[in-house]
Structure formats: structure tokens, C-alpha cells
Protein backbone atom coordinates (compact mmCIF):
# COMPACT_ATOMS: atom_id res chain seq x y z
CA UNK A 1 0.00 0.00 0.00
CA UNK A 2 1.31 3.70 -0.96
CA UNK A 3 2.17 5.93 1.81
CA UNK A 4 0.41 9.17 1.73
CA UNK A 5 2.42 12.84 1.70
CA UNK A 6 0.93 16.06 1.95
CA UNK A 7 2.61 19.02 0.79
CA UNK A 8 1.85 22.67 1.86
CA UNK A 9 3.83 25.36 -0.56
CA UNK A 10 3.73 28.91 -0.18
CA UNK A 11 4.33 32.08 1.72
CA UNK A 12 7.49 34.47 0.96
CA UNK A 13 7.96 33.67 -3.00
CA UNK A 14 10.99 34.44 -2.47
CA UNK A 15 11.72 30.79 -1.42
CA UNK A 16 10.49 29.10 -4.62
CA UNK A 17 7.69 27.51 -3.20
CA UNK A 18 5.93 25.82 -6.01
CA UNK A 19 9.17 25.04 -7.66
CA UNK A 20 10.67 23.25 -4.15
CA UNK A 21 7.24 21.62 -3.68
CA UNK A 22 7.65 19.87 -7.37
CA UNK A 23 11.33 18.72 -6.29
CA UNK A 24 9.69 17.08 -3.22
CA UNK A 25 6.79 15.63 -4.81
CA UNK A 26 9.29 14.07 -7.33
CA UNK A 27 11.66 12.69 -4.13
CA UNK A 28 8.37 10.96 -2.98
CA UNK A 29 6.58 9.44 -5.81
CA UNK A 30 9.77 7.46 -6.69
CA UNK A 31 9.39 6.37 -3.47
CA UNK A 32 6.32 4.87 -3.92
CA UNK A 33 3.93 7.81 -2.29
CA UNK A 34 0.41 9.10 -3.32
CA UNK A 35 1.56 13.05 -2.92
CA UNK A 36 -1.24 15.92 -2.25
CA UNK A 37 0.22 19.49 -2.93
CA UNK A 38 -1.85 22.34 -1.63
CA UNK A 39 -1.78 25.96 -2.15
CA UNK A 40 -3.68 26.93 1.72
CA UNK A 41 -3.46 26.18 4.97
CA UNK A 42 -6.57 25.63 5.09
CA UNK A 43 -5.02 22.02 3.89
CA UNK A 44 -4.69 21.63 7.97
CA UNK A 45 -8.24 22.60 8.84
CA UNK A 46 -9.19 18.35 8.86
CA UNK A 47 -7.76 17.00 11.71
CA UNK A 48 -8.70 13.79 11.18
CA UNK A 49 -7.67 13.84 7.14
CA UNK A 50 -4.38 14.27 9.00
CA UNK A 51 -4.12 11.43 11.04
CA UNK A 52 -4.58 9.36 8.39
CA UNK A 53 -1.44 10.49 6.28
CA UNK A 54 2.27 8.91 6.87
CA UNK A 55 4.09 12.26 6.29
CA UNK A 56 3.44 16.32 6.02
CA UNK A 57 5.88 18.80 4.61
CA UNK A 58 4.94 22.17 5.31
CA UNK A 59 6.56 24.32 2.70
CA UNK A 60 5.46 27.54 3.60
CA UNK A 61 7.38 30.74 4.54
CA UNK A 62 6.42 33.59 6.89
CA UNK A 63 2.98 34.50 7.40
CA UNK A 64 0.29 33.81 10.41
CA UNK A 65 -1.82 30.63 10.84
CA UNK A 66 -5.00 29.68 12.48
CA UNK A 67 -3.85 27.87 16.04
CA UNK A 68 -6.39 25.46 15.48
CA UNK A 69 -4.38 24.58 12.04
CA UNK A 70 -1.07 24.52 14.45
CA UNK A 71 -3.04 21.86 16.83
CA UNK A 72 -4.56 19.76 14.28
CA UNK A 73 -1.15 19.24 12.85
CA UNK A 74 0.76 18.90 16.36
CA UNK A 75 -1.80 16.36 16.91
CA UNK A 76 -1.80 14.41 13.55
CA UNK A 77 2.29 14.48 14.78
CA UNK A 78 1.83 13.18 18.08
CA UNK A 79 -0.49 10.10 16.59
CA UNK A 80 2.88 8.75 14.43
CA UNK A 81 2.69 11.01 11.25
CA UNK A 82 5.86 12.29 10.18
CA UNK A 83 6.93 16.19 10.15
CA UNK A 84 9.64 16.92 7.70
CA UNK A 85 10.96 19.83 6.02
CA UNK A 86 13.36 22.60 4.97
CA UNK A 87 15.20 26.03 5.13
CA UNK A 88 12.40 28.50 5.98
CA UNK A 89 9.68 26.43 4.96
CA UNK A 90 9.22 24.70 7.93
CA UNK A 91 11.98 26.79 10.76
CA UNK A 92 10.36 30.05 9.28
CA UNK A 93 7.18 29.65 8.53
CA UNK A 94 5.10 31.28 11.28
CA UNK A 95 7.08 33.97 13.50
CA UNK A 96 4.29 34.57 15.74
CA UNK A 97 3.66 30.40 17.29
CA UNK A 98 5.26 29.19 19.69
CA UNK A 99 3.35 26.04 19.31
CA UNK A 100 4.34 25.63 15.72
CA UNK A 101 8.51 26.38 16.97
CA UNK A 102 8.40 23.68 19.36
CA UNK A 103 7.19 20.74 17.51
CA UNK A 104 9.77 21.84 14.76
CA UNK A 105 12.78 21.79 17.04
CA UNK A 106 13.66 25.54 16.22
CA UNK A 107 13.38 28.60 14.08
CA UNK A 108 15.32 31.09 11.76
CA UNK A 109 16.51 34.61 13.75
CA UNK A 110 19.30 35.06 10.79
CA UNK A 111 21.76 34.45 7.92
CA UNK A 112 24.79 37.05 8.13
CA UNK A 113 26.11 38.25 4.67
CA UNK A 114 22.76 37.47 3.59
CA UNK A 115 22.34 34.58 0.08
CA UNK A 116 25.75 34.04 -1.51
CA UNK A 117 27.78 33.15 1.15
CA UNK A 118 29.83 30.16 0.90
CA UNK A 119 30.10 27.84 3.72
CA UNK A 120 30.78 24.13 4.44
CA UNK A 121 28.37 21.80 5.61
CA UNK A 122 29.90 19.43 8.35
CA UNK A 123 28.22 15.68 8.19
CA UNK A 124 28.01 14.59 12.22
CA UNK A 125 28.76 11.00 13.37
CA UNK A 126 25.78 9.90 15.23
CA UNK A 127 23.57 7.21 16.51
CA UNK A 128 21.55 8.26 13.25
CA UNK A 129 22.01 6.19 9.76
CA UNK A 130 20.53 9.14 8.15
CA UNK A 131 23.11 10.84 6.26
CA UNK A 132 25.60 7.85 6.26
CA UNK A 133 28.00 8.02 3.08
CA UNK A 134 27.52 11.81 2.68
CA UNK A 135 30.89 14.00 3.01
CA UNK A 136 31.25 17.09 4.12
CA UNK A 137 30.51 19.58 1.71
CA UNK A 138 30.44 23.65 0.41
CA UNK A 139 27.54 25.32 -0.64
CA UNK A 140 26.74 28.61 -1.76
CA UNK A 141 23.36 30.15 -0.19
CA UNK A 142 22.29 31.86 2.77
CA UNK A 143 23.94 30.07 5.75
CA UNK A 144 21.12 29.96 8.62
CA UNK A 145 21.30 31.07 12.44
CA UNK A 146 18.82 29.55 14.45
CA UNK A 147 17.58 29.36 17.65
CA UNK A 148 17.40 25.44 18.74
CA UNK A 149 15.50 23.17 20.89
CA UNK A 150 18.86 21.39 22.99
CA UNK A 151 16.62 18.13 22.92
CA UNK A 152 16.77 17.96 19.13
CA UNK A 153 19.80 15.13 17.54
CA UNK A 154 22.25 17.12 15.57
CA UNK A 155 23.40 15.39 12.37
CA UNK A 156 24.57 18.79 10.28
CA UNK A 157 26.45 21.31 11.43
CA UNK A 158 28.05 24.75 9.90
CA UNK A 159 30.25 26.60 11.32
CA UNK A 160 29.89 30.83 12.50
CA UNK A 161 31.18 33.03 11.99
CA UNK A 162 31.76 33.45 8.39
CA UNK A 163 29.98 36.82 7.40
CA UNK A 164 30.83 40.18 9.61
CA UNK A 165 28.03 41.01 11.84
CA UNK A 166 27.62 41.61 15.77
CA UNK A 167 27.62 38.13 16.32
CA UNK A 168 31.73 38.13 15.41
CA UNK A 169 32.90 39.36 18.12
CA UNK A 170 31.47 36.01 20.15
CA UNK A 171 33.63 32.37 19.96
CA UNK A 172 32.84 30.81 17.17
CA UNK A 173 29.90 28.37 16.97
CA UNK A 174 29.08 25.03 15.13
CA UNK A 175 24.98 25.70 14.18
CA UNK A 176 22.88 22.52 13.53
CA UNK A 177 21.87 22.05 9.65
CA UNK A 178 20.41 18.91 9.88
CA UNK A 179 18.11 17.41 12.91
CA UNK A 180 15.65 14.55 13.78
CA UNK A 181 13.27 14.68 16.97
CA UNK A 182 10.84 13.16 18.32
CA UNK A 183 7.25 14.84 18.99
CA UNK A 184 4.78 12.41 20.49
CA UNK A 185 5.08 9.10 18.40
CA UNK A 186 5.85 10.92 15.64
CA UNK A 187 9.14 11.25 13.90
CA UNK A 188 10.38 15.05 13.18
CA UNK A 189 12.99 16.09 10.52
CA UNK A 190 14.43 19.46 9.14
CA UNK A 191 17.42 20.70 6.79
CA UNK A 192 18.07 24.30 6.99
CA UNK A 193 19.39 24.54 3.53
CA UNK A 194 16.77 25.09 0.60
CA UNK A 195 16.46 28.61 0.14
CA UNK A 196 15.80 28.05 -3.53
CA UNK A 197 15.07 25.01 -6.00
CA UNK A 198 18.61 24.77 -7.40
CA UNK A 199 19.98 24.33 -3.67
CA UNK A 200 17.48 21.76 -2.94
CA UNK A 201 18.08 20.27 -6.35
CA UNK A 202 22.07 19.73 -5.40
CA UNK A 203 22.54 15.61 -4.56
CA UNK A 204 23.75 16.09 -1.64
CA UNK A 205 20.11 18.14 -0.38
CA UNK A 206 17.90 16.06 -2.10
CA UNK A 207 19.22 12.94 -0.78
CA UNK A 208 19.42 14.02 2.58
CA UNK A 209 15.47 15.43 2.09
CA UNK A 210 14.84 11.96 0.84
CA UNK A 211 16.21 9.69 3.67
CA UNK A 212 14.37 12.58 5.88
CA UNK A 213 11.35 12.07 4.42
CA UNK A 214 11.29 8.11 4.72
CA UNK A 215 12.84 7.91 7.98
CA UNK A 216 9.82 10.46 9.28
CA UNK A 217 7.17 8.62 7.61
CA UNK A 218 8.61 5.40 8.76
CA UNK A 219 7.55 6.29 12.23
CA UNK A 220 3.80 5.68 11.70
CA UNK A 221 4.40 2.40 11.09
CA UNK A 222 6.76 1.89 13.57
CA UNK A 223 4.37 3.51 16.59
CA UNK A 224 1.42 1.17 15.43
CA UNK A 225 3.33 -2.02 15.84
CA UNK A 226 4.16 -0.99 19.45
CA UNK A 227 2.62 -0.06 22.77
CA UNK A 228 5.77 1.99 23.88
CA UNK A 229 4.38 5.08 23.00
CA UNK A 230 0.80 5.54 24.35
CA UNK A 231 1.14 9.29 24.80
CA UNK A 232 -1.79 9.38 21.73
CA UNK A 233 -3.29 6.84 22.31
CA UNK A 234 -4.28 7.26 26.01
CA UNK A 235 -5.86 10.55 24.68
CA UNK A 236 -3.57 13.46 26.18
CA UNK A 237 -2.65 14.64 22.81
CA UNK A 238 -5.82 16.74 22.28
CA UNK A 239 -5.68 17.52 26.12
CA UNK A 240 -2.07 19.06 26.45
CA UNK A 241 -2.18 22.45 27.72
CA UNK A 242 1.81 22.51 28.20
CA UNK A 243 1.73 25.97 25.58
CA UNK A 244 -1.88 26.96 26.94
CA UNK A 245 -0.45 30.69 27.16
CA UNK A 246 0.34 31.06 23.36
CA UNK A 247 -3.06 30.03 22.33
């Protein structure tokens, strides 16, 4: 049976939306999934059309959003769906939600010198199989500073400073790329690189977007065969009031 993806382009143009969108819907039908791309967020107004999918990729840049959207999809998360994304798509997508920050394991407050920078990406040895095989490598784009969740597992890092800015002056700082967490049952990914399609459309991205998206849509699967993670199940996900002041 095909896995099911839904894909949510848009926001800041500026980010290639529609363009990135096609490069991911490409990734996942060769992987065998029946893809939905939509234009709104209203495409997070069905909380139960949610649930039933394997994997969301928000691909959507700046801009506000209904809390009840954030919650639906927080809960669809904490049920086993997969979360995975990219660049500001998903780490800058809605300035203004805490709610929506947390489940994503952090969010954009920066790139120094702006796009055009060049900077090396540093591959991490972890626990994680995900980017096994992939070296170290240089890419020319805007090179992201982020605020991070510290329970998120690192596997990218870059290293700051490389443009002037007010942050120099501080010791330099390795800054996660790449991350996996874990929200509920549900299996989180995001790559900060992506600002446009020909970034995302370098091997190196698009592989590393590709074991993301399996590995995150893997953990459906993996959270109905076992009754170690009842946090869903037992019903607290729609009764969490742990960010109760930010909605």
C-alpha cells in the first residue's frame, strides 16, 4: 500500500515555493507515495484527514496561521505522522507560534552576509544512519542562524562566523543544519538549507530530504506495531495544555 504525503507550498515567493514543492513531490513518488500538494493552509483545517497520512511537509514561509491549524497538525504528529521539512519552509514559517517552533525543534533569527555566502556543511557521526556516506561539503546560499531546541539530535552542522556582523565578536559556533526529533510518536525532521530550487536540487540536499522524508514517515508504522508510545493513544494529545499561554 502507498504511503500518503501532503505538501503545503507557499508564503514568501521568495523561497520558490511551487518550484521546491515539485522537487519534493518528485523525491516521494519514486518512493512509492500518493503526494497531495496544496496551495492553503486551510489544507490543515481536517484533523482527522491528517491522522490518516504517513508524512506532512509544510513548505510555507512567513505569514500567520490559524492555532487550530497549528493543533490539528501537532496532533496528527503526536499520533505517528511524520513532520519533515526545509530552510524556511518549515523553521520560518510562522514567527508569531510558539506552538508551531516547538514541535519543529527551532526557528530562523538570521543568515549574516545574507544569500551568496559560501560555507561548508559538516556531516556529524551519530547514533543516526541518516546521512551515512555523505561528506562534508560547500555550498553557496544563505547560511542559517537559528535558535534550537537542545533536545533535538544534531546530524549537520556549519560553522559561525563566516559573514561580519555583531555576532563576530562572540567564539565561534558550530549551528545545527540537519536534525531529527521526536514529537509524540511521531518522527520530526528538518534541513536548513533550501532557500531556492537549485539548492534543494544539489545531490547532496535532495538525498538528505529523501532519507528525511522516509525515515519520518517510517515512524507511523513503527508507533502502530508498538505499545511503547501511548502518549496518543491514552488521549492526552488533544488535552495538552503545556503551551496553553500562546493560544
Amino acid at each position: 500500500m502507498k504511503k500518503k504525503a501532503l505538501i503545503v507550498q507557499g508564503g514568501w515567493d521568495g523561497h520558490e515555493p511551487e518550484q521546491v514543492a515539485e522537487i519534493y513531490n518528485e523525491l516521494l513518488v519514486a518512493e512509492n507515495f500518493d503526494v497531495e500538494i496544496s496551495n492553503t493552509l486551510d489544507a490543515y483545517a481536517d484533523a482527522e484527514k491528517l491522522k490518516a497520512l504517513d508524512l506532512i511537509v509544510p513548505n510555507w514561509t512567513m505569514g500567520e496561521i490559524d492555532p487550530q491549524y497549528v493543533r490539528n497538525v501537532s496532533e496528527a504528529v503526536i499520533s505517528g505522522v511524520g513532520l519533515a521539512g526545509s530552510h524556511g519552509g518549515m523553521c520560518d514559517s510562522f514567527r508569531k507560534n510558539v506552538d508551531w517552533q516547538f514541535m519543529t525543534g527551532g526557528n530562523w533569527v538570521a543568515h549574516p552576509g545574507n544569500d551568496g555566502i559560501e560555507y561548508m556543511v559538516n556531516i556529524k557521526h551519530s547514533s543516526s544512519p541518516l546521512l551515512e556516506g555523505i561528506n562534508d561539503f560547500t555550498v553557496v546560499s544563505e547560511q542559517y542562524y537559528l535558535h534550537i531546541d537542545p533536545a533535538v539530535e544534531v546530524l549537520a552542522t556549519t560553522r559561525f562566523p563566516v559573514a561580519e556582523g555583531p555576532h563576530t565578536p562572540n567564539k565561534a559556533v558550530d549551528m545545527p543544519v540537519v536534525w531529527t526529533k521526536r514529537w509524540g510518536a511521531g518522527r520530526v525532521f528538518y534541513n536548513s538549507l533550501g532557500h531556492s530550487a537549485d539548492i534543494m536540487a544539489m545531490p547532496e540536499v535532495s538525498l538528505m530530504m529523501k532519507r528525511g522524508f522516509l525515515w519520518a514517515a517510517e515512524g507511523k508504522r513503527l508507533y502502530g506495531d508498538s505499545n511503547n508510545h501511548n502518549y496518543e493513544a491514552s488521549g492526552n494529545a488533544g488535552n495538552y495544555t503545556g503551551m496553553g499561554d500562546s493560544q
